[in-house]
PDB file of N, CA and C in Angstrom:
ATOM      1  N   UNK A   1       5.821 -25.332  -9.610  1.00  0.00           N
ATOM      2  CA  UNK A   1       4.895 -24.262  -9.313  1.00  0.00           C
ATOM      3  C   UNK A   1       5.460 -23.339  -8.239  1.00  0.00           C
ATOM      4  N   UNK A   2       6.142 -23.795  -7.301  1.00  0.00           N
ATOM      5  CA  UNK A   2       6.976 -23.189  -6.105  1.00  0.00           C
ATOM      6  C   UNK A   2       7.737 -21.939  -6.703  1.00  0.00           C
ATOM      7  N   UNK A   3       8.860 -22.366  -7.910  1.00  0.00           N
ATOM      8  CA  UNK A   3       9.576 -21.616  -8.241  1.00  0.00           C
ATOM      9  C   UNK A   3       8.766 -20.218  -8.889  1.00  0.00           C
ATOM     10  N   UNK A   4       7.477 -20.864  -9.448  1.00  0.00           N
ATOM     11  CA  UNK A   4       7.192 -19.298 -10.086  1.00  0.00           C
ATOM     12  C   UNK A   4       5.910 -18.558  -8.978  1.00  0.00           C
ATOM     13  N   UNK A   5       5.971 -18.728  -8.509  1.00  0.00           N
ATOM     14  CA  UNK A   5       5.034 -18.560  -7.073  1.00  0.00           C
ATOM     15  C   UNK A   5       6.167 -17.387  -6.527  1.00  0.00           C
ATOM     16  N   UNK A   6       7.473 -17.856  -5.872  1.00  0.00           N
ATOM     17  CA  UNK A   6       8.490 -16.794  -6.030  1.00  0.00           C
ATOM     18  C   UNK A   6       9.204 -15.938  -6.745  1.00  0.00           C
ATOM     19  N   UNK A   7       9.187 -16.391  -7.939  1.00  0.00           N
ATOM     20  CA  UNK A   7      10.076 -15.730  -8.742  1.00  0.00           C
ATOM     21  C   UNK A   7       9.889 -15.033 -10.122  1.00  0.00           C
ATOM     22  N   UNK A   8       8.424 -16.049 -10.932  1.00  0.00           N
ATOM     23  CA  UNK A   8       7.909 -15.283 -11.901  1.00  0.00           C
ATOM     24  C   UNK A   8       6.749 -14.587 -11.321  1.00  0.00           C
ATOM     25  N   UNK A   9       6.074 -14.398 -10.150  1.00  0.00           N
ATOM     26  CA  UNK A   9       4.744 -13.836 -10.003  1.00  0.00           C
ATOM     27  C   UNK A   9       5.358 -12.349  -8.890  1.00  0.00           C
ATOM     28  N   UNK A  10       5.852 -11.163  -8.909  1.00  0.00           N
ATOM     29  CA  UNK A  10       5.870 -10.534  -7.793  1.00  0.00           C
ATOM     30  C   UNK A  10       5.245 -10.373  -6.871  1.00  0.00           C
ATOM     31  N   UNK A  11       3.690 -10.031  -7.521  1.00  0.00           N
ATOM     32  CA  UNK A  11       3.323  -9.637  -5.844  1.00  0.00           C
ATOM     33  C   UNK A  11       2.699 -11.022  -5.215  1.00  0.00           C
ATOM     34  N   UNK A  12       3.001 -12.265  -5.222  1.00  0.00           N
ATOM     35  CA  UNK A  12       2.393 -13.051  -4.842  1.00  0.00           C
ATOM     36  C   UNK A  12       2.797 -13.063  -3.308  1.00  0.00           C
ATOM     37  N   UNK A  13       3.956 -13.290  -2.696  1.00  0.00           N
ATOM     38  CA  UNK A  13       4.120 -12.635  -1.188  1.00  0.00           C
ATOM     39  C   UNK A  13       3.419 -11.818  -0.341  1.00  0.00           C
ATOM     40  N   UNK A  14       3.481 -10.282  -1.376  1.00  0.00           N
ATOM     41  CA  UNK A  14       2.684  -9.420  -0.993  1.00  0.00           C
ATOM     42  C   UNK A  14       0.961  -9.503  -0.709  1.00  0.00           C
ATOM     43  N   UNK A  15       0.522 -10.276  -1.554  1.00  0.00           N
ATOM     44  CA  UNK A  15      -0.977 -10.789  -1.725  1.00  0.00           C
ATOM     45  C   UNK A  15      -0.587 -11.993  -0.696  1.00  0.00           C
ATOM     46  N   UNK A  16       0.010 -12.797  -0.440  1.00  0.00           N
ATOM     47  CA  UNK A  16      -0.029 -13.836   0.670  1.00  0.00           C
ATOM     48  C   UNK A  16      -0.254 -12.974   1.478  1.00  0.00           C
ATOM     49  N   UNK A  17       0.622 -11.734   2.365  1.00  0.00           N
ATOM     50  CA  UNK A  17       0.196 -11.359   3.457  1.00  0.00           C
ATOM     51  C   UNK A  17      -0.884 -10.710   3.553  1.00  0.00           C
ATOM     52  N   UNK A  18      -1.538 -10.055   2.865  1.00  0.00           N
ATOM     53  CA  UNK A  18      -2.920  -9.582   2.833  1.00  0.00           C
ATOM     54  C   UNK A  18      -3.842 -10.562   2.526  1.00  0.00           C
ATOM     55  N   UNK A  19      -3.725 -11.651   2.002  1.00  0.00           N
ATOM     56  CA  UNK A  19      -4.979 -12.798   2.316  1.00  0.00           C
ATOM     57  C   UNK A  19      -4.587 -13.025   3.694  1.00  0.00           C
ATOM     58  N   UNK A  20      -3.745 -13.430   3.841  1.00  0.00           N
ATOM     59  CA  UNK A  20      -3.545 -14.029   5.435  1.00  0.00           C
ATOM     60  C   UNK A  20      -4.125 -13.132   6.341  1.00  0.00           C
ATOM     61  N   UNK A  21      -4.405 -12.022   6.205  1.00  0.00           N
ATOM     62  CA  UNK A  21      -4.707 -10.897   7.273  1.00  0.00           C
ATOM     63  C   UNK A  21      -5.978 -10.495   7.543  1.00  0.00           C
ATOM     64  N   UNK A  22      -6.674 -10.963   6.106  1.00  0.00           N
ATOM     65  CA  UNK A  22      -7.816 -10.804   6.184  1.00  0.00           C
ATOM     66  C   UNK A  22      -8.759 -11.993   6.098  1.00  0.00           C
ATOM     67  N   UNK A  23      -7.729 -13.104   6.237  1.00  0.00           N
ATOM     68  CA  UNK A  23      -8.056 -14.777   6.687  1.00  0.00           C
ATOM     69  C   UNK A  23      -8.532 -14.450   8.164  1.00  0.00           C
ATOM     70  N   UNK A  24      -7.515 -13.841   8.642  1.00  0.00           N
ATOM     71  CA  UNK A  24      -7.812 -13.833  10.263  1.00  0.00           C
ATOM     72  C   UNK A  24      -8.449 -13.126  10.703  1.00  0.00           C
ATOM     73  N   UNK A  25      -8.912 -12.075  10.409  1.00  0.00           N
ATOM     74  CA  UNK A  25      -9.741 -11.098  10.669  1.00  0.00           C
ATOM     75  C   UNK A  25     -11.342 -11.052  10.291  1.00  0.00           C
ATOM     76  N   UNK A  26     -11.464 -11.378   8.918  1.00  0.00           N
ATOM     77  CA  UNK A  26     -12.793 -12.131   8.583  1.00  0.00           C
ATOM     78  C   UNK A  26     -13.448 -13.333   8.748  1.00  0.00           C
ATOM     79  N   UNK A  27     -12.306 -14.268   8.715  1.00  0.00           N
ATOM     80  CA  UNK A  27     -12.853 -15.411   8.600  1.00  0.00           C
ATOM     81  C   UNK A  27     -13.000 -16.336   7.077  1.00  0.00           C
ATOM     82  N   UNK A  28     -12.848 -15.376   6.251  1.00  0.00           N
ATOM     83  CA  UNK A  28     -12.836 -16.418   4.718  1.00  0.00           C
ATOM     84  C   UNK A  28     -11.587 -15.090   3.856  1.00  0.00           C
ATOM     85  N   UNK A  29     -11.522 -15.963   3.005  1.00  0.00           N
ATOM     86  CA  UNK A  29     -10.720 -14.873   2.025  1.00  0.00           C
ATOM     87  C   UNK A  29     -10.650 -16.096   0.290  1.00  0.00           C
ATOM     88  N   UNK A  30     -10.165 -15.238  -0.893  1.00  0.00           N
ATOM     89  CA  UNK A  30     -10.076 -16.390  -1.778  1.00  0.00           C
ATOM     90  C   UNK A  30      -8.810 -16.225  -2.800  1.00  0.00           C
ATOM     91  N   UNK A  31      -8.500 -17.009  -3.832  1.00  0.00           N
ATOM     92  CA  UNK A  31      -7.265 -16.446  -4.221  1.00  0.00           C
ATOM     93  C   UNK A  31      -7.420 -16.951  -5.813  1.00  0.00           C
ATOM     94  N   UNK A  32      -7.667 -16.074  -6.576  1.00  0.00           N
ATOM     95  CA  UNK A  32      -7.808 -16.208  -8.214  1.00  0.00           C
ATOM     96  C   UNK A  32      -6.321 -16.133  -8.750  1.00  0.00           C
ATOM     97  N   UNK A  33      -6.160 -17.070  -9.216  1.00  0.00           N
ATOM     98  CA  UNK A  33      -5.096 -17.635 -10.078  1.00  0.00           C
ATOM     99  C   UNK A  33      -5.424 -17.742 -11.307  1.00  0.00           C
ATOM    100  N   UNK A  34      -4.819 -16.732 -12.492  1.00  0.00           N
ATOM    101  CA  UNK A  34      -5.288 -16.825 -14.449  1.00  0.00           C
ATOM    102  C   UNK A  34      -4.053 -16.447 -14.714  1.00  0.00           C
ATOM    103  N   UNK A  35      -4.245 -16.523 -16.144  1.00  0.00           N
ATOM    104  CA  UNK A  35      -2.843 -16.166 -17.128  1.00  0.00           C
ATOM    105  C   UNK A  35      -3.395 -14.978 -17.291  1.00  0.00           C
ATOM    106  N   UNK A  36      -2.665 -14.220 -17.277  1.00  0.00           N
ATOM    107  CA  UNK A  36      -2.546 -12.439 -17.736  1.00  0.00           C
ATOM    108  C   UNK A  36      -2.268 -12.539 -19.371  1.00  0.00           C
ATOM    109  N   UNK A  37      -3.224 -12.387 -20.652  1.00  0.00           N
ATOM    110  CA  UNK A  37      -2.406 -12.242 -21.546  1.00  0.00           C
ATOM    111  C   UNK A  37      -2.011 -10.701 -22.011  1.00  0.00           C
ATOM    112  N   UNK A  38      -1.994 -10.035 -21.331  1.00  0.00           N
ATOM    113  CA  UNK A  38      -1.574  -8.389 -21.553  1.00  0.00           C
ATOM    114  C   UNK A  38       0.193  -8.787 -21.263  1.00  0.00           C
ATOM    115  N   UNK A  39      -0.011  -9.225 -20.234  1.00  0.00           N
ATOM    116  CA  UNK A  39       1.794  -9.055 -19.375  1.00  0.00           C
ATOM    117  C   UNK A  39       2.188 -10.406 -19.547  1.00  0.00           C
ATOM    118  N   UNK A  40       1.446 -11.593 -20.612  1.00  0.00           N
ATOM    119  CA  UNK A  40       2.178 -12.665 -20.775  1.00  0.00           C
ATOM    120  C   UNK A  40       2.702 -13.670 -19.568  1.00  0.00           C
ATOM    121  N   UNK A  41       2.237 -13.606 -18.688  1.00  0.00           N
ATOM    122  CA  UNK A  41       2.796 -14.794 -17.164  1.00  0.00           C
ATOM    123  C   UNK A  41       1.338 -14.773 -16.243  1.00  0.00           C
ATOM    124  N   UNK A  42       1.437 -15.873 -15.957  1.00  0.00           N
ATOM    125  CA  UNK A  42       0.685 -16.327 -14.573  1.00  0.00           C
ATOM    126  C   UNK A  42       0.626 -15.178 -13.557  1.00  0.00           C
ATOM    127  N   UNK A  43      -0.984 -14.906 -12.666  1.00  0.00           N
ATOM    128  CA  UNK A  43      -0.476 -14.223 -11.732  1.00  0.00           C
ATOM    129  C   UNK A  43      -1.757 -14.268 -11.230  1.00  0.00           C
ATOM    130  N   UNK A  44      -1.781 -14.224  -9.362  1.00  0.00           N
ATOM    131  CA  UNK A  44      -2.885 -14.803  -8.796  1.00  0.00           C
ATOM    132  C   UNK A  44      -2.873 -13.429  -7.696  1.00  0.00           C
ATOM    133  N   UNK A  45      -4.450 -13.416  -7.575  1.00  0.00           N
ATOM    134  CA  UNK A  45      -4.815 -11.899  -6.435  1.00  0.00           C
ATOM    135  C   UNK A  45      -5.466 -12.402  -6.010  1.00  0.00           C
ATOM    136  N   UNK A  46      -5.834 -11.721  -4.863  1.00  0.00           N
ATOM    137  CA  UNK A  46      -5.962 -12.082  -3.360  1.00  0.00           C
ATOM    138  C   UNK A  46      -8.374 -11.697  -3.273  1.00  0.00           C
ATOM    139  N   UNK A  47      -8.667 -12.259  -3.465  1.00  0.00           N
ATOM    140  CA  UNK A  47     -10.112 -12.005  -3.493  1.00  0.00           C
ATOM    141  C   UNK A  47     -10.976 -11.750  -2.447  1.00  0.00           C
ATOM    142  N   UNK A  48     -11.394 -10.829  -1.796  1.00  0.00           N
ATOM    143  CA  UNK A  48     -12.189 -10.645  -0.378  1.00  0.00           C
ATOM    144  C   UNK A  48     -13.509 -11.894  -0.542  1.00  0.00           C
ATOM    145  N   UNK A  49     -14.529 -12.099   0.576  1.00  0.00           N
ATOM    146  CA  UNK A  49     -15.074 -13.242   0.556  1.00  0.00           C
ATOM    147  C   UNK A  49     -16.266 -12.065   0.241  1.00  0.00           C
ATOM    148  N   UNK A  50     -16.642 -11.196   0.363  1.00  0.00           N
ATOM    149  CA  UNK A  50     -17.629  -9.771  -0.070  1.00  0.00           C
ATOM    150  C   UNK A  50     -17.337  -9.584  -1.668  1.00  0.00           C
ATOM    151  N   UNK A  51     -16.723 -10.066  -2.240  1.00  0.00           N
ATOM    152  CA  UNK A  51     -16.713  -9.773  -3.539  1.00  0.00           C
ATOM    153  C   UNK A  51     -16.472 -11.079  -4.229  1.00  0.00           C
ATOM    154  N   UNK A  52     -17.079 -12.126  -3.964  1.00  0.00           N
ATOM    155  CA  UNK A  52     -16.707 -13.646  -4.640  1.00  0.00           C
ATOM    156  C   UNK A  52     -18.355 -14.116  -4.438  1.00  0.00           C
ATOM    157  N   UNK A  53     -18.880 -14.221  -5.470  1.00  0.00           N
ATOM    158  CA  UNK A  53     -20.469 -14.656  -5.815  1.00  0.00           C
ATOM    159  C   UNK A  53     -20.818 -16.557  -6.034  1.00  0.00           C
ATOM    160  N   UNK A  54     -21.249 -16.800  -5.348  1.00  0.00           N
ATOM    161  CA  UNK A  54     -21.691 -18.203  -6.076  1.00  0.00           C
ATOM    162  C   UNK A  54     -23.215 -18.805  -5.531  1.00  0.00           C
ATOM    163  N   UNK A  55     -23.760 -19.421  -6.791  1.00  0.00           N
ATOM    164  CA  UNK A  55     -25.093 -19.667  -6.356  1.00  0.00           C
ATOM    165  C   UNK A  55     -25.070 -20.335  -4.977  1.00  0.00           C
ATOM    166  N   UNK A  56     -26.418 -19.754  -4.540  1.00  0.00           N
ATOM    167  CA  UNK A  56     -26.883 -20.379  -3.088  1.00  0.00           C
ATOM    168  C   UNK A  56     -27.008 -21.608  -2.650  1.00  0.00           C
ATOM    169  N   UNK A  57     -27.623 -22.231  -3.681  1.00  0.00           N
ATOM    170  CA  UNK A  57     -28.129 -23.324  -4.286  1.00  0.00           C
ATOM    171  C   UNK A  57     -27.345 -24.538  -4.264  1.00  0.00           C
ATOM    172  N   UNK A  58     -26.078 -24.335  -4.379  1.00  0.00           N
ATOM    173  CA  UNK A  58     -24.510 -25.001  -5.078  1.00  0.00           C
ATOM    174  C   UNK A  58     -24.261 -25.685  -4.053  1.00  0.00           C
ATOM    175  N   UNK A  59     -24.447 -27.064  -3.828  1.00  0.00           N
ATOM    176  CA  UNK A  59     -23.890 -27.636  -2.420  1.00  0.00           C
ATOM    177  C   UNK A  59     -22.675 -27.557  -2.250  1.00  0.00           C
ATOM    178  N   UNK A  60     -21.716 -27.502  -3.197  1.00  0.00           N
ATOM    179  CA  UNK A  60     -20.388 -27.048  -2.628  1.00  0.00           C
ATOM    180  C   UNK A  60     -19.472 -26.271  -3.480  1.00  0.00           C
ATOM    181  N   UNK A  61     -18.455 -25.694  -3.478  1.00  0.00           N
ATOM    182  CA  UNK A  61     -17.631 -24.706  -4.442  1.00  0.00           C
ATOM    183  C   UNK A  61     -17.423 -25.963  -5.329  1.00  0.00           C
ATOM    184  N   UNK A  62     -16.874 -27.068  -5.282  1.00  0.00           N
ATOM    185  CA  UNK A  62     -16.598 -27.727  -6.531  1.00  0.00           C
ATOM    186  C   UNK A  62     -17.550 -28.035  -7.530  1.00  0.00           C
ATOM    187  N   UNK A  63     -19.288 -28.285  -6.429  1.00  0.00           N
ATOM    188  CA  UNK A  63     -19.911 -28.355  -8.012  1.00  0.00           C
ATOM    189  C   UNK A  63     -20.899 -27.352  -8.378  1.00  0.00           C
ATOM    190  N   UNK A  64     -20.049 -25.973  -7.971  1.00  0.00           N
ATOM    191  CA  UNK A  64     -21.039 -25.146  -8.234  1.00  0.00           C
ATOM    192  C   UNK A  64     -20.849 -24.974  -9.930  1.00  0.00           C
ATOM    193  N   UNK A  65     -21.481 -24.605 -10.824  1.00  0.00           N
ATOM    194  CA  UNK A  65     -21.371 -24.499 -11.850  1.00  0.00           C
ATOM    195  C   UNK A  65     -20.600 -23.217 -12.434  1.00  0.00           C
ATOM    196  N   UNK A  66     -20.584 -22.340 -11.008  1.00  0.00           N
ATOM    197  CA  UNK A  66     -20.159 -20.858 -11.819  1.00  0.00           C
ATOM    198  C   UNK A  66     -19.713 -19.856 -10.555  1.00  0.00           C
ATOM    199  N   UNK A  67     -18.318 -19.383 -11.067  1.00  0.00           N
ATOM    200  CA  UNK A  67     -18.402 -18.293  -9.800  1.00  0.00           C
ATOM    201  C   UNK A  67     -17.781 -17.245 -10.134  1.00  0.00           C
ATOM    202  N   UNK A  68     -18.051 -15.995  -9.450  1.00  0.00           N
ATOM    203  CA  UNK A  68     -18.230 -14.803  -9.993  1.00  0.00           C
ATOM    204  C   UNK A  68     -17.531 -13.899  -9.252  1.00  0.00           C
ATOM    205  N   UNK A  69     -16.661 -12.950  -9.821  1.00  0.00           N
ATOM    206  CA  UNK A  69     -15.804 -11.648  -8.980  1.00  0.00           C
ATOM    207  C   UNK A  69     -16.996 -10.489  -9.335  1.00  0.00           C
ATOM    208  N   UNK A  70     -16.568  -9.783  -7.694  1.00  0.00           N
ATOM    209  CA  UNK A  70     -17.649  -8.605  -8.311  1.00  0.00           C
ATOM    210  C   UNK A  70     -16.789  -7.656  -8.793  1.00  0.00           C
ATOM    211  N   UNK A  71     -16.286  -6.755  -9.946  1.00  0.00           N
ATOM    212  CA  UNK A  71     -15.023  -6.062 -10.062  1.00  0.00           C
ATOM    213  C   UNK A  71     -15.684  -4.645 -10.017  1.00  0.00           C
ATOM    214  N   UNK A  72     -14.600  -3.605  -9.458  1.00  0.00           N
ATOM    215  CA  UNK A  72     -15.012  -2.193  -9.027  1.00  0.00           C
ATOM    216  C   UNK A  72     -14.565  -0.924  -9.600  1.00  0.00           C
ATOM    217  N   UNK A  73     -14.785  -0.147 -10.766  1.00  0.00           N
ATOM    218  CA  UNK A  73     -13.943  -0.004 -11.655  1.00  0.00           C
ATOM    219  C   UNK A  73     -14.326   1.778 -10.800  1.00  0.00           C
ATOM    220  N   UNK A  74     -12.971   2.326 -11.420  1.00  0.00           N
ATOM    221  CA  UNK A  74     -13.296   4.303 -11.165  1.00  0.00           C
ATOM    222  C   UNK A  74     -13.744   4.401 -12.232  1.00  0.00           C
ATOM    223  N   UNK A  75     -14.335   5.682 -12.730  1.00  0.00           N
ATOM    224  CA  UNK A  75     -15.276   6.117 -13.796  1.00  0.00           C
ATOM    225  C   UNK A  75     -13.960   6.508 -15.035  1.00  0.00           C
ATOM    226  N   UNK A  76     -12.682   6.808 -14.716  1.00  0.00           N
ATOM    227  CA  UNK A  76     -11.133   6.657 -15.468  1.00  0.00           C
ATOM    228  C   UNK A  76     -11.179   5.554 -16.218  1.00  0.00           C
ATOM    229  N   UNK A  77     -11.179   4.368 -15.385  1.00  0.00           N
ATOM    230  CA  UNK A  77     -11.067   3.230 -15.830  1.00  0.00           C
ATOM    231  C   UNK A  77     -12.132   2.700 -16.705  1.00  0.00           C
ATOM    232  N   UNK A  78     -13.697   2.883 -16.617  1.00  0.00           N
ATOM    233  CA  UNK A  78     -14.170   2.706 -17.763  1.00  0.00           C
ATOM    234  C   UNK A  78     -14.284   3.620 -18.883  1.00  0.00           C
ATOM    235  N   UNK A  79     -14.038   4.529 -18.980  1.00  0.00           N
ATOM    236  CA  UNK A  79     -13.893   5.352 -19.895  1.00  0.00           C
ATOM    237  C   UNK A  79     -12.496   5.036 -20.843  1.00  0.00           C
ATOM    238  N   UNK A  80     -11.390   4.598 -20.254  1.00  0.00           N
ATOM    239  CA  UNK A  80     -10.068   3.981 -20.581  1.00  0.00           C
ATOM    240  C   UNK A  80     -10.534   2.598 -21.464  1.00  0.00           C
ATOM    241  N   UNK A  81     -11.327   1.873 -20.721  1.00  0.00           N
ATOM    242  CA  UNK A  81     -11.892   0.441 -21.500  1.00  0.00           C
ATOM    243  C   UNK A  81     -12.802   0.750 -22.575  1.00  0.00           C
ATOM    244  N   UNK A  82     -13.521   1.844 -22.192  1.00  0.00           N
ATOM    245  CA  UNK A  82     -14.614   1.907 -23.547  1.00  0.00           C
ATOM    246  C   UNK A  82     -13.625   2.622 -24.313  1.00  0.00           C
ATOM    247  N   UNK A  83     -12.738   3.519 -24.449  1.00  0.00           N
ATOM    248  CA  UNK A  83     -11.874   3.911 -25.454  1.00  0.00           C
ATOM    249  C   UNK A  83     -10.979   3.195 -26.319  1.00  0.00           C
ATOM    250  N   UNK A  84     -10.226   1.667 -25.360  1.00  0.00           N
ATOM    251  CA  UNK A  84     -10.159   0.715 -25.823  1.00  0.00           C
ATOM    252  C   UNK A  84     -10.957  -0.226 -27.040  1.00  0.00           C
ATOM    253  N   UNK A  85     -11.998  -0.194 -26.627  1.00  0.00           N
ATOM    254  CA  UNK A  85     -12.893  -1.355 -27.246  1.00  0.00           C
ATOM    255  C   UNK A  85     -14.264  -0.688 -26.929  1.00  0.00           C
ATOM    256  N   UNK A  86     -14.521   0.566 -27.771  1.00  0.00           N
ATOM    257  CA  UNK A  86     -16.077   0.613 -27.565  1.00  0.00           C
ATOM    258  C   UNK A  86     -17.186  -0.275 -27.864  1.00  0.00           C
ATOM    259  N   UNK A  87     -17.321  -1.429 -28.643  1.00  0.00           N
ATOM    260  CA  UNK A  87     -18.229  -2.069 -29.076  1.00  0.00           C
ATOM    261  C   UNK A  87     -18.369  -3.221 -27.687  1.00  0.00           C
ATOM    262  N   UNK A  88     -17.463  -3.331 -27.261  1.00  0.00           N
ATOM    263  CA  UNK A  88     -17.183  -4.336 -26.260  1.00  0.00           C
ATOM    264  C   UNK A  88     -18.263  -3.658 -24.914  1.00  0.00           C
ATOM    265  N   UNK A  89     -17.780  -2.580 -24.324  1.00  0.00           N
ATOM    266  CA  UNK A  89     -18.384  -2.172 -23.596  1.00  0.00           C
ATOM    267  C   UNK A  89     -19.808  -1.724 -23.636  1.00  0.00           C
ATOM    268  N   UNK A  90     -19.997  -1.010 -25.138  1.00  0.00           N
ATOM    269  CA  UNK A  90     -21.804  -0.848 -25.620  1.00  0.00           C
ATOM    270  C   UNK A  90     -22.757  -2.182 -25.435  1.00  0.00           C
ATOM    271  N   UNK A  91     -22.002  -3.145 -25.306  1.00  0.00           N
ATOM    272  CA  UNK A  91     -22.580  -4.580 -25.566  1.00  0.00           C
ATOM    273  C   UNK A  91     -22.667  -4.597 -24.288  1.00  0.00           C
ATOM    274  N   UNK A  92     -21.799  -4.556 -22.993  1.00  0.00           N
ATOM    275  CA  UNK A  92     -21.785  -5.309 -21.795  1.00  0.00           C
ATOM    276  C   UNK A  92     -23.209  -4.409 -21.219  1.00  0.00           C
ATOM    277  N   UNK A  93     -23.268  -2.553 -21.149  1.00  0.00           N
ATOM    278  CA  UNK A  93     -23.934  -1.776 -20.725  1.00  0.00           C
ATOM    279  C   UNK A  93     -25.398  -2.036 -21.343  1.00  0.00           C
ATOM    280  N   UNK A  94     -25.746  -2.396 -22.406  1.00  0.00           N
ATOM    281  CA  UNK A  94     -26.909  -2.748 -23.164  1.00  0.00           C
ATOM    282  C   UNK A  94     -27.103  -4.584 -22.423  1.00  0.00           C
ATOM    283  N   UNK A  95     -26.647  -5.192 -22.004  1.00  0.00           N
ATOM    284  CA  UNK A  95     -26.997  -6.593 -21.390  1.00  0.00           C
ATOM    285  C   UNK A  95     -27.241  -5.889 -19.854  1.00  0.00           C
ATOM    286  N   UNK A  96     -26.582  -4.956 -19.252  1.00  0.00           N
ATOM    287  CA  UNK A  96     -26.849  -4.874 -17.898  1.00  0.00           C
ATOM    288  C   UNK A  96     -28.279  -4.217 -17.789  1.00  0.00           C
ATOM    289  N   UNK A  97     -28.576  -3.350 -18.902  1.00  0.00           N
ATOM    290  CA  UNK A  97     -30.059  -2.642 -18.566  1.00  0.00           C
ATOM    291  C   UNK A  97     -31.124  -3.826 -19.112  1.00  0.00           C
ATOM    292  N   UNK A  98     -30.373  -4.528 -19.920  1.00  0.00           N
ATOM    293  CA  UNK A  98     -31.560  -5.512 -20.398  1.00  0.00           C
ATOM    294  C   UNK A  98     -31.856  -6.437 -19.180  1.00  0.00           C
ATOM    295  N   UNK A  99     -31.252  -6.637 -18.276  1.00  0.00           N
ATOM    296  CA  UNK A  99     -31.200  -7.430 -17.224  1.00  0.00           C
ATOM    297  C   UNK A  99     -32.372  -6.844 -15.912  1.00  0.00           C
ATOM    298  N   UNK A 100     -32.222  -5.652 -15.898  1.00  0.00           N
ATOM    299  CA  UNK A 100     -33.329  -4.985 -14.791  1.00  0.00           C
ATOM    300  C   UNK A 100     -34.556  -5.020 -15.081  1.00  0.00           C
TER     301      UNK A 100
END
């Protein structure tokens, strides 16, 4: 795991020093590790503790049942995704109003 931590993941360094920075400065920070299947390799980012959700309820991160990124998109970027995959996105926007 060492070797691709250095060598297949780039910015993982770079994301070390910005968790670390905002380890010390906040007080929490988190670090999501998935397979990318767009770019085919492993690759882990650096998660603020303001944007990482988990029930209240959950006595601890291991048995919480579920945890959640809050993601922050420019109005580019969804317009780019719904051009991608409009049915995908009509679906997510029709669950978010059904939700209020």
């Amino acid at each position: 795991m060492s070797w691709q931590f250095i060598f297949d993941m780039p910015d993982w360094e770079e994301d070390t020093d910005k968790l670390l920075l905002i380890l010390h400065i906040v007080g929490c920070a988190f670090r999501k590790s998935y397979y990318d299947q767009t770019d085919k390799r492993n690759c882990a980012t650096m998660v603020p503790a303001m944007d990482f959700v988990v029930n209240y309820w959950a006595p601890s991160l291991e048995k919480a049942p579920r945890y959640t990124q809050i993601q922050r998109f420019y109005p580019n970027d969804v317009r780019e995704r719904e051009n991608m995959n409009p049915y995908h996105l009509d679906h997510v926007l029709r669950g978010m109003v059904a939700c209020d």
